[in-house]
C-alpha atoms as a PDB file:
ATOM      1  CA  UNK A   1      40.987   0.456  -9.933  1.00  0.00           C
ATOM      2  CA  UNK A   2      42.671   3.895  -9.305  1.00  0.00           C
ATOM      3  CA  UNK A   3      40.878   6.643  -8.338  1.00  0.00           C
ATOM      4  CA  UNK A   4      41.480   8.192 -11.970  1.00  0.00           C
ATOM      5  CA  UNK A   5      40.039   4.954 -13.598  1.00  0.00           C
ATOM      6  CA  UNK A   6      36.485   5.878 -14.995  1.00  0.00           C
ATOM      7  CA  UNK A   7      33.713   3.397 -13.641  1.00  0.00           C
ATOM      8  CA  UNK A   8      32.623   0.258 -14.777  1.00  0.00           C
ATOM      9  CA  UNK A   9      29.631  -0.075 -16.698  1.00  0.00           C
ATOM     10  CA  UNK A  10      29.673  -3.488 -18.054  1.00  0.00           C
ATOM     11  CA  UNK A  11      29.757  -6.612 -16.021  1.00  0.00           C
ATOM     12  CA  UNK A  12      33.446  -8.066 -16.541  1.00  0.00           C
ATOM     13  CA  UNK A  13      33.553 -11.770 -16.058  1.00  0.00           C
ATOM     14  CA  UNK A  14      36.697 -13.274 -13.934  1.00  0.00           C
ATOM     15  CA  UNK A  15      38.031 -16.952 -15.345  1.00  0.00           C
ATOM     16  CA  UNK A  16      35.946 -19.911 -14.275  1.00  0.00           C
ATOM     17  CA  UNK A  17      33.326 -17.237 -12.945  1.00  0.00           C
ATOM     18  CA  UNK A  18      29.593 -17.555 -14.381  1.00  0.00           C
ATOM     19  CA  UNK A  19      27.579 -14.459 -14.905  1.00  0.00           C
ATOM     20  CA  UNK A  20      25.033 -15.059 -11.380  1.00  0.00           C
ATOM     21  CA  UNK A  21      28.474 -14.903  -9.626  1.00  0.00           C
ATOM     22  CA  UNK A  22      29.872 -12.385 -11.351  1.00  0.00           C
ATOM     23  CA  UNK A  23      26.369 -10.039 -10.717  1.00  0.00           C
ATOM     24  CA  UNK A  24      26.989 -11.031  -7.011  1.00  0.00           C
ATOM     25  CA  UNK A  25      30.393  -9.920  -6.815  1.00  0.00           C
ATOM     26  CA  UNK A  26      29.919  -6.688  -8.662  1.00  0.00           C
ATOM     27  CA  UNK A  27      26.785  -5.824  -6.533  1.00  0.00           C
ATOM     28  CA  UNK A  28      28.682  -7.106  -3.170  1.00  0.00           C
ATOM     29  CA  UNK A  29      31.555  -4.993  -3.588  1.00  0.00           C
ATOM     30  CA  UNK A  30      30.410  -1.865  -5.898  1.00  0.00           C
ATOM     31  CA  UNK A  31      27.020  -1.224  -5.248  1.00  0.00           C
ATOM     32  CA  UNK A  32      26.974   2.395  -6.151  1.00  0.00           C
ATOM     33  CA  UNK A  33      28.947   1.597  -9.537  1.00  0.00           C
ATOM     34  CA  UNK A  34      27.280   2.092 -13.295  1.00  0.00           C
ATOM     35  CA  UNK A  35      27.247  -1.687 -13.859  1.00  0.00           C
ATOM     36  CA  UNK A  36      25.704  -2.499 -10.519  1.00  0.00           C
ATOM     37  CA  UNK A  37      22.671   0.498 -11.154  1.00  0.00           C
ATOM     38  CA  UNK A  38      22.549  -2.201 -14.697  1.00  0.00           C
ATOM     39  CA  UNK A  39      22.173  -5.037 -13.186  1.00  0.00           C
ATOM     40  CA  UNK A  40      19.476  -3.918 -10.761  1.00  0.00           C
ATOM     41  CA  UNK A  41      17.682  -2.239 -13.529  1.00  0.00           C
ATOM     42  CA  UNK A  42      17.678  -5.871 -15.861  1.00  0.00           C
ATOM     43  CA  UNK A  43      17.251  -7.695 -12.524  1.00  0.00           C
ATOM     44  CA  UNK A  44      13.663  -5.691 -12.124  1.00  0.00           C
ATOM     45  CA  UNK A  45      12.853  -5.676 -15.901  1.00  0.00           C
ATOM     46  CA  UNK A  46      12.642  -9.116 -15.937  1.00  0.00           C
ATOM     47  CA  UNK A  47      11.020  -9.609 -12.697  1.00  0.00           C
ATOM     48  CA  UNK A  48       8.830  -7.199 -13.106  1.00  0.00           C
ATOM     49  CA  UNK A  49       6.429  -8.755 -15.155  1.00  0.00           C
ATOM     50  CA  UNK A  50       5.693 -11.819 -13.156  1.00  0.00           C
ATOM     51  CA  UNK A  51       5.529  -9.270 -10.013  1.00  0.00           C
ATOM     52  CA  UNK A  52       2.666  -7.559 -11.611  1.00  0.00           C
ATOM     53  CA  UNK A  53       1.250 -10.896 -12.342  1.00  0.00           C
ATOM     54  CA  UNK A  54       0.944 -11.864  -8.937  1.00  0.00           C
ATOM     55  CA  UNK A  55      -0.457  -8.242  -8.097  1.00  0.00           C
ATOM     56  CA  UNK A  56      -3.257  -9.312 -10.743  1.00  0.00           C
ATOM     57  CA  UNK A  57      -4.173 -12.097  -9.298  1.00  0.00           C
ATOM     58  CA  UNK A  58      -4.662 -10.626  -5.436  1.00  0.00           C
ATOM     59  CA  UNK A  59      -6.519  -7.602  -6.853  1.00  0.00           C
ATOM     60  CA  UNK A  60      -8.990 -10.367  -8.678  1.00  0.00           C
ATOM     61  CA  UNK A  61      -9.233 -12.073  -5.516  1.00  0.00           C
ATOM     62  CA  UNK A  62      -9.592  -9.130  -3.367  1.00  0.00           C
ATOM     63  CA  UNK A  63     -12.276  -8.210  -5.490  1.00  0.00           C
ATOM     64  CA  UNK A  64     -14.069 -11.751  -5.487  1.00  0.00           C
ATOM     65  CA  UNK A  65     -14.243 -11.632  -1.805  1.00  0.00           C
ATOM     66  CA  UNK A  66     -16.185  -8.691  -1.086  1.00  0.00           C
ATOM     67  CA  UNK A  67     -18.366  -9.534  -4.294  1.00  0.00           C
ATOM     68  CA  UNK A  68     -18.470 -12.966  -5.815  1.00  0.00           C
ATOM     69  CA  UNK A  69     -19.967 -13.423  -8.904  1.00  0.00           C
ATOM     70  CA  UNK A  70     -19.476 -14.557 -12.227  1.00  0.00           C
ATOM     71  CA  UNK A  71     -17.453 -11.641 -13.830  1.00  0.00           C
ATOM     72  CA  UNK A  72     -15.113 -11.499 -10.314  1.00  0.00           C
ATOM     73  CA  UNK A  73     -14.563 -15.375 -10.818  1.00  0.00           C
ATOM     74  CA  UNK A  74     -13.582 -15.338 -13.949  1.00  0.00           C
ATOM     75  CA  UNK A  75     -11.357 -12.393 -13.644  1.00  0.00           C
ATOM     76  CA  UNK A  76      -9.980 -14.466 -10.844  1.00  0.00           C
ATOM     77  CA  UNK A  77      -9.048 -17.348 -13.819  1.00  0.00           C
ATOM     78  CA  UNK A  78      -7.872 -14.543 -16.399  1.00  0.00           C
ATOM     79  CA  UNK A  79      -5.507 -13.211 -13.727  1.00  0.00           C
ATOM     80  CA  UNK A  80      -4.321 -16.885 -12.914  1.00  0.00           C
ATOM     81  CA  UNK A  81      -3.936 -17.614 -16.461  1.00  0.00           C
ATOM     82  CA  UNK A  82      -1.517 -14.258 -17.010  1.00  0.00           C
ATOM     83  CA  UNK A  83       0.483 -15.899 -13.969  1.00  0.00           C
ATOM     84  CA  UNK A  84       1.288 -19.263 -15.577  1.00  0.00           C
ATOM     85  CA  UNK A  85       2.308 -17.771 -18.812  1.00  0.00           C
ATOM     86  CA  UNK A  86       4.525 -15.597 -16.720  1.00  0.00           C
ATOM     87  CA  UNK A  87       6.086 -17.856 -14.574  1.00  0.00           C
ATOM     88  CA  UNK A  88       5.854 -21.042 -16.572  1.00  0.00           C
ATOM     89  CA  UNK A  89       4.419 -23.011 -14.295  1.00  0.00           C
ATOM     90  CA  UNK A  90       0.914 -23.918 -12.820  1.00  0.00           C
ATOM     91  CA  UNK A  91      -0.640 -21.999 -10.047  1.00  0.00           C
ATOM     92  CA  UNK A  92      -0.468 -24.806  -7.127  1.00  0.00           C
ATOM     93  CA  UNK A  93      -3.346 -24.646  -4.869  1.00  0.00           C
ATOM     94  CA  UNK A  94      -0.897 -24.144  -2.250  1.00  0.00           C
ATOM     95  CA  UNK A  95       0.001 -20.970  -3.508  1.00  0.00           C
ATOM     96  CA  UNK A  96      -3.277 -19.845  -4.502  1.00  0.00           C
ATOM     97  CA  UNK A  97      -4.475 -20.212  -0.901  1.00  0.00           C
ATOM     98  CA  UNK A  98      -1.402 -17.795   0.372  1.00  0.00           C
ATOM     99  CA  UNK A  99      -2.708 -15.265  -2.040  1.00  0.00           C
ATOM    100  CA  UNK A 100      -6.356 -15.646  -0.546  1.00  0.00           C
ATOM    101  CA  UNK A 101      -4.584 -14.960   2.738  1.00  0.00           C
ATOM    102  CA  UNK A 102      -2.732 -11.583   1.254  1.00  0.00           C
ATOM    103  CA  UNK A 103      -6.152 -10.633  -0.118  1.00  0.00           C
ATOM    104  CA  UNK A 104      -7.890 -10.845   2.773  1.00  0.00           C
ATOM    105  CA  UNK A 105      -5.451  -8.901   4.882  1.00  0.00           C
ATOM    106  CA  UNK A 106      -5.236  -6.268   2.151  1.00  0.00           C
ATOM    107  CA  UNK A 107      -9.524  -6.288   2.504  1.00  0.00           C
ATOM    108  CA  UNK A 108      -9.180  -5.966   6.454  1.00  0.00           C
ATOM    109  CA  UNK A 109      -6.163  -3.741   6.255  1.00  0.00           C
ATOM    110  CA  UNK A 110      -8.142  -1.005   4.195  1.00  0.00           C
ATOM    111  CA  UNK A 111     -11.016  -1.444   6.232  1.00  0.00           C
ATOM    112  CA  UNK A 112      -8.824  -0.198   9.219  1.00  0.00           C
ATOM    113  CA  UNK A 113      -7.446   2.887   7.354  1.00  0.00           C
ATOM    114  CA  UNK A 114      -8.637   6.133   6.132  1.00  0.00           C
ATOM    115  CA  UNK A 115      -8.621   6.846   2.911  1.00  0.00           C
ATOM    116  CA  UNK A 116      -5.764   7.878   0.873  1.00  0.00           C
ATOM    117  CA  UNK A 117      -4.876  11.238   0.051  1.00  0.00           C
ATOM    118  CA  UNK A 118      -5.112  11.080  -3.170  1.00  0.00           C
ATOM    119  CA  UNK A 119      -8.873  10.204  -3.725  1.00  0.00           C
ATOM    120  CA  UNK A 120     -10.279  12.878  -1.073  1.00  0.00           C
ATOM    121  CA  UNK A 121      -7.627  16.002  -2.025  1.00  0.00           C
ATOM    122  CA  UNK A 122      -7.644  18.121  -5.241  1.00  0.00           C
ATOM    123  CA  UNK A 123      -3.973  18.409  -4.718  1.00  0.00           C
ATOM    124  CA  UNK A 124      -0.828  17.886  -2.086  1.00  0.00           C
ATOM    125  CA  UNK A 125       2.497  18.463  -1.478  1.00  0.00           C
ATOM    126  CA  UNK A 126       4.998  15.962  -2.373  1.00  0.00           C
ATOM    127  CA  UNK A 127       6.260  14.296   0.794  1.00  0.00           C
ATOM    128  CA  UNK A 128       6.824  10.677   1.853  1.00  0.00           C
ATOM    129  CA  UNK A 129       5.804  10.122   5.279  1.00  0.00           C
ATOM    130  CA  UNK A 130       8.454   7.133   5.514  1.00  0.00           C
ATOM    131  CA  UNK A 131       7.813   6.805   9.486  1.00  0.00           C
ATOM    132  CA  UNK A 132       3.899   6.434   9.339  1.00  0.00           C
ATOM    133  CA  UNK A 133       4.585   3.955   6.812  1.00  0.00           C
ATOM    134  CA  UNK A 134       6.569   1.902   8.716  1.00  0.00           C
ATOM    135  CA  UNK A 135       4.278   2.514  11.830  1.00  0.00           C
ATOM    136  CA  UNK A 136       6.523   4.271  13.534  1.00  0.00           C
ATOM    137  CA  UNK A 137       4.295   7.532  14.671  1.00  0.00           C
ATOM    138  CA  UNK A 138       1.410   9.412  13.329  1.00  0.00           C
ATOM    139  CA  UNK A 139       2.770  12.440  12.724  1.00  0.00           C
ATOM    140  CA  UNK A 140       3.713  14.406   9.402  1.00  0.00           C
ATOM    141  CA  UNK A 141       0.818  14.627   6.736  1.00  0.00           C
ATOM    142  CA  UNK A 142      -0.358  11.437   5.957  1.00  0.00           C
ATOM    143  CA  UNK A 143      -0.036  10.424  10.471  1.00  0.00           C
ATOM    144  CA  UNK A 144      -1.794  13.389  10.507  1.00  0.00           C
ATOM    145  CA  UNK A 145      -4.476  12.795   7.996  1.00  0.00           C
ATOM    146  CA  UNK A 146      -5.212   9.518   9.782  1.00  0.00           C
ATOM    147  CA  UNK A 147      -5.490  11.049  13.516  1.00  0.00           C
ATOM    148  CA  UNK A 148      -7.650  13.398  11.671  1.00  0.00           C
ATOM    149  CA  UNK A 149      -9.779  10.891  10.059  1.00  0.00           C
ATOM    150  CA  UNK A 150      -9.446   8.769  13.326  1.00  0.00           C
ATOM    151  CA  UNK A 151     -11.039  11.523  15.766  1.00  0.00           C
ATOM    152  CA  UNK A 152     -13.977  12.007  13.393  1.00  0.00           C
ATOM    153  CA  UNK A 153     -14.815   8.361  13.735  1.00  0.00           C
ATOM    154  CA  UNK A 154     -14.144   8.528  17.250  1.00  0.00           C
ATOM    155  CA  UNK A 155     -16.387  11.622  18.378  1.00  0.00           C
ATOM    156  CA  UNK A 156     -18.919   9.880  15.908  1.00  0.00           C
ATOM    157  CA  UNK A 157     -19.448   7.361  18.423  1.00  0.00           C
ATOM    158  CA  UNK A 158     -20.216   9.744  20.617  1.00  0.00           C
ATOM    159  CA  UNK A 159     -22.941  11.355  18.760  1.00  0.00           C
ATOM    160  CA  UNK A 160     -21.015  14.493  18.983  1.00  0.00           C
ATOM    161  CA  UNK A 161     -21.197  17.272  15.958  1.00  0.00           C
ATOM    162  CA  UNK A 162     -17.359  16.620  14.565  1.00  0.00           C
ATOM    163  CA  UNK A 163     -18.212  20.015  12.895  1.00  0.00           C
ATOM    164  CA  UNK A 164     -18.045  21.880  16.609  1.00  0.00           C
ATOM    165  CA  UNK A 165     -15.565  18.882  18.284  1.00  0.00           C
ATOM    166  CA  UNK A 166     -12.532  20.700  19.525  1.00  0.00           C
ATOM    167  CA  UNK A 167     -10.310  17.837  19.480  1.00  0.00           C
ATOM    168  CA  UNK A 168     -11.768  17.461  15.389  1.00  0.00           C
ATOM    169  CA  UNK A 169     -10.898  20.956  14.686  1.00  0.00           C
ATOM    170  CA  UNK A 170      -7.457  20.890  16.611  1.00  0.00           C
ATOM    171  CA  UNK A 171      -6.109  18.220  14.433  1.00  0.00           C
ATOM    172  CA  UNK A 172      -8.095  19.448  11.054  1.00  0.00           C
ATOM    173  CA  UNK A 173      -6.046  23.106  11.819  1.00  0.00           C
ATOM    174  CA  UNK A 174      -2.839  20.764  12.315  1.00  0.00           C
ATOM    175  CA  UNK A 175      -3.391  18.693   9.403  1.00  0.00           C
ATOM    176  CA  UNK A 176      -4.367  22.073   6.949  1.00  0.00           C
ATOM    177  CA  UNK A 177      -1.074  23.828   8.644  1.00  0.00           C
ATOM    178  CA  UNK A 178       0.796  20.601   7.142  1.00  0.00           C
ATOM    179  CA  UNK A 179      -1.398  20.865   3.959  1.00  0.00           C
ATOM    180  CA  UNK A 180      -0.102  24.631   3.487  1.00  0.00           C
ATOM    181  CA  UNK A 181      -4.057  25.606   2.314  1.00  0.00           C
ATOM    182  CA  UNK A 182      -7.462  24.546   3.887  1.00  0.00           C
ATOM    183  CA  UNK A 183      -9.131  22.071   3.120  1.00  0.00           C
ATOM    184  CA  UNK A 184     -12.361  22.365   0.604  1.00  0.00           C
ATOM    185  CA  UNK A 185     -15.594  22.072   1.629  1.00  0.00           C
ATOM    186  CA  UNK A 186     -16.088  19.114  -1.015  1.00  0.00           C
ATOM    187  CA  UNK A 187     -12.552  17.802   0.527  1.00  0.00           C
ATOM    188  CA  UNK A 188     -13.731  17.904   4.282  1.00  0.00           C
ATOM    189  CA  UNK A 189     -17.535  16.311   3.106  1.00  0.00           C
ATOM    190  CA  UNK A 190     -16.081  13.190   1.343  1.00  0.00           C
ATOM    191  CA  UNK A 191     -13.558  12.963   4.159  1.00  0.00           C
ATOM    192  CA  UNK A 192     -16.180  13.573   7.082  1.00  0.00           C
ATOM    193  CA  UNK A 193     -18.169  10.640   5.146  1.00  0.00           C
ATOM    194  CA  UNK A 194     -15.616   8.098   4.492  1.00  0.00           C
ATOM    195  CA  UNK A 195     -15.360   8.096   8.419  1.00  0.00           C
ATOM    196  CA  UNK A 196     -19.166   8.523   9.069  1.00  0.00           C
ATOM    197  CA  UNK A 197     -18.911   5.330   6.964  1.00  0.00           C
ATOM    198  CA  UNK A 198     -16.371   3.548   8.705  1.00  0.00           C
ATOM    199  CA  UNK A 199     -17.889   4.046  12.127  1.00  0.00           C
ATOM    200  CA  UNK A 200     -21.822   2.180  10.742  1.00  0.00           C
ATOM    201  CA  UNK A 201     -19.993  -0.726   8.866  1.00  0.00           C
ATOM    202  CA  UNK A 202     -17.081  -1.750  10.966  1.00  0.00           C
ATOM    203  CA  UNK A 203     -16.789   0.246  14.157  1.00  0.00           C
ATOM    204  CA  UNK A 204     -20.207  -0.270  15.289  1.00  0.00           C
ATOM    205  CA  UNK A 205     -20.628  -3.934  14.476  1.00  0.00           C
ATOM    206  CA  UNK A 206     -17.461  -4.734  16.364  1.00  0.00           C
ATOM    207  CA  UNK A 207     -18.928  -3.142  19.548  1.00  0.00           C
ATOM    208  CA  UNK A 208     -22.033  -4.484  18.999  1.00  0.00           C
ATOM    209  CA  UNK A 209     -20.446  -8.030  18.485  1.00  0.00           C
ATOM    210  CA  UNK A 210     -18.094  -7.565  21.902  1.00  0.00           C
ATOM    211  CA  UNK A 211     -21.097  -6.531  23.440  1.00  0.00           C
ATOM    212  CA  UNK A 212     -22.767  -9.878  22.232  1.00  0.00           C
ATOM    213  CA  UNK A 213     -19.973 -11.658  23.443  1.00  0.00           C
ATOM    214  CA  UNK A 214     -19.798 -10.399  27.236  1.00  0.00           C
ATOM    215  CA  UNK A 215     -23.784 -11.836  27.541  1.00  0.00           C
END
């Protein structure tokens, strides 16, 4: 193709080629090109409905483990049931048990983080903190956020005021300056008690649990 030749946009097949190596090709060597944005874009329409079954059936399971009941089991077989329409196939128990396994990490994941930014602040600028993400560093606003909502825990075990903490209003100044506005009062309660939280149901167990352990 000259560089005067307009792009492709449809997927042209080559003799003796079928259309899964003709989608290959195309995506190999044009991945920028109209047809190869297509093919992506039916590739995740298709897919995307069985993806969001399987997200279904870890959110169900998430939610029977920290509260089994009736209603959480049989969203659990709901969920499963949307699955196997989706994929055509029964749910082996094999897989079933690796989605136990992502719930659970999901559970103790969460437990381990602050809370998002979303459900404590009215409003926030939009930025992607792409190397906190990928636990790279704690830095921009959502690192920031979290060695905010870190300390508080932290000087919480200490007993210390976090409203008085130098170290807690260092990072809250840092985090605001990142923010571009202070944070509300309402903001900085619900945040202040999400870690207050943290600290009684998982921080202080664990100690008290290693302490247990070195008797």
């Amino acid at each position: 193709m000259s560089d005067s030749d307009p792009p492709k946009t449809k997927l042209e097949l080559r003799p003796g080629e079928s259309v899964w190596e003709a989608m290959t090709r195309e995506l190999a060597s044009n991945p920028d090109s109209p047809a190869s944005l297509n093919i992506m874009s039916a590739v995740d329409q298709t897919l995307s409905p069985r993806t969001q079954s399987v997200d279904q059936v870890v959110a169900a399971l998430e939610a029977q483990l920290q509260e089994d009941g009736e209603r959480q089991g049989a969203a659990v077989q709901a969920a499963i049931q949307c699955w196997e329409r989706e994929c055509g196939t029964p749910l082996e128990n094999a897989l079933l048990a690796d989605l136990q396994k992502t719930a659970r990490e999901r559970i103790d994941r969460r437990r381990r983080q602050p809370p998002t930014l979303e459900s404590i602040l009215s409003n926030r600028p939009a930025t992607t903190d792409t190397g906190y993400r990928l636990g790279i560093h704690l830095e921009g606003l959502e690192g920031t956020w979290h060695r905010l909502w870190g300390i508080i825990c932290l000087v919480l075990g200490f007993g210390d005021d976090v409203e008085c903490d130098e170290g807690v209003l260092t990072v809250r100044a840092q985090f605001e300056e990142l923010l571009g506005r202070a944070m509300t009062p309402p903001e900085w309660s619900a945040l202040a008690a999400h870690a207050r939280n943290h600290h009684e149901t998982v921080v202080k167990p664990s100690m008290a649990k290693r302490d247990l352990d070195k008797t």
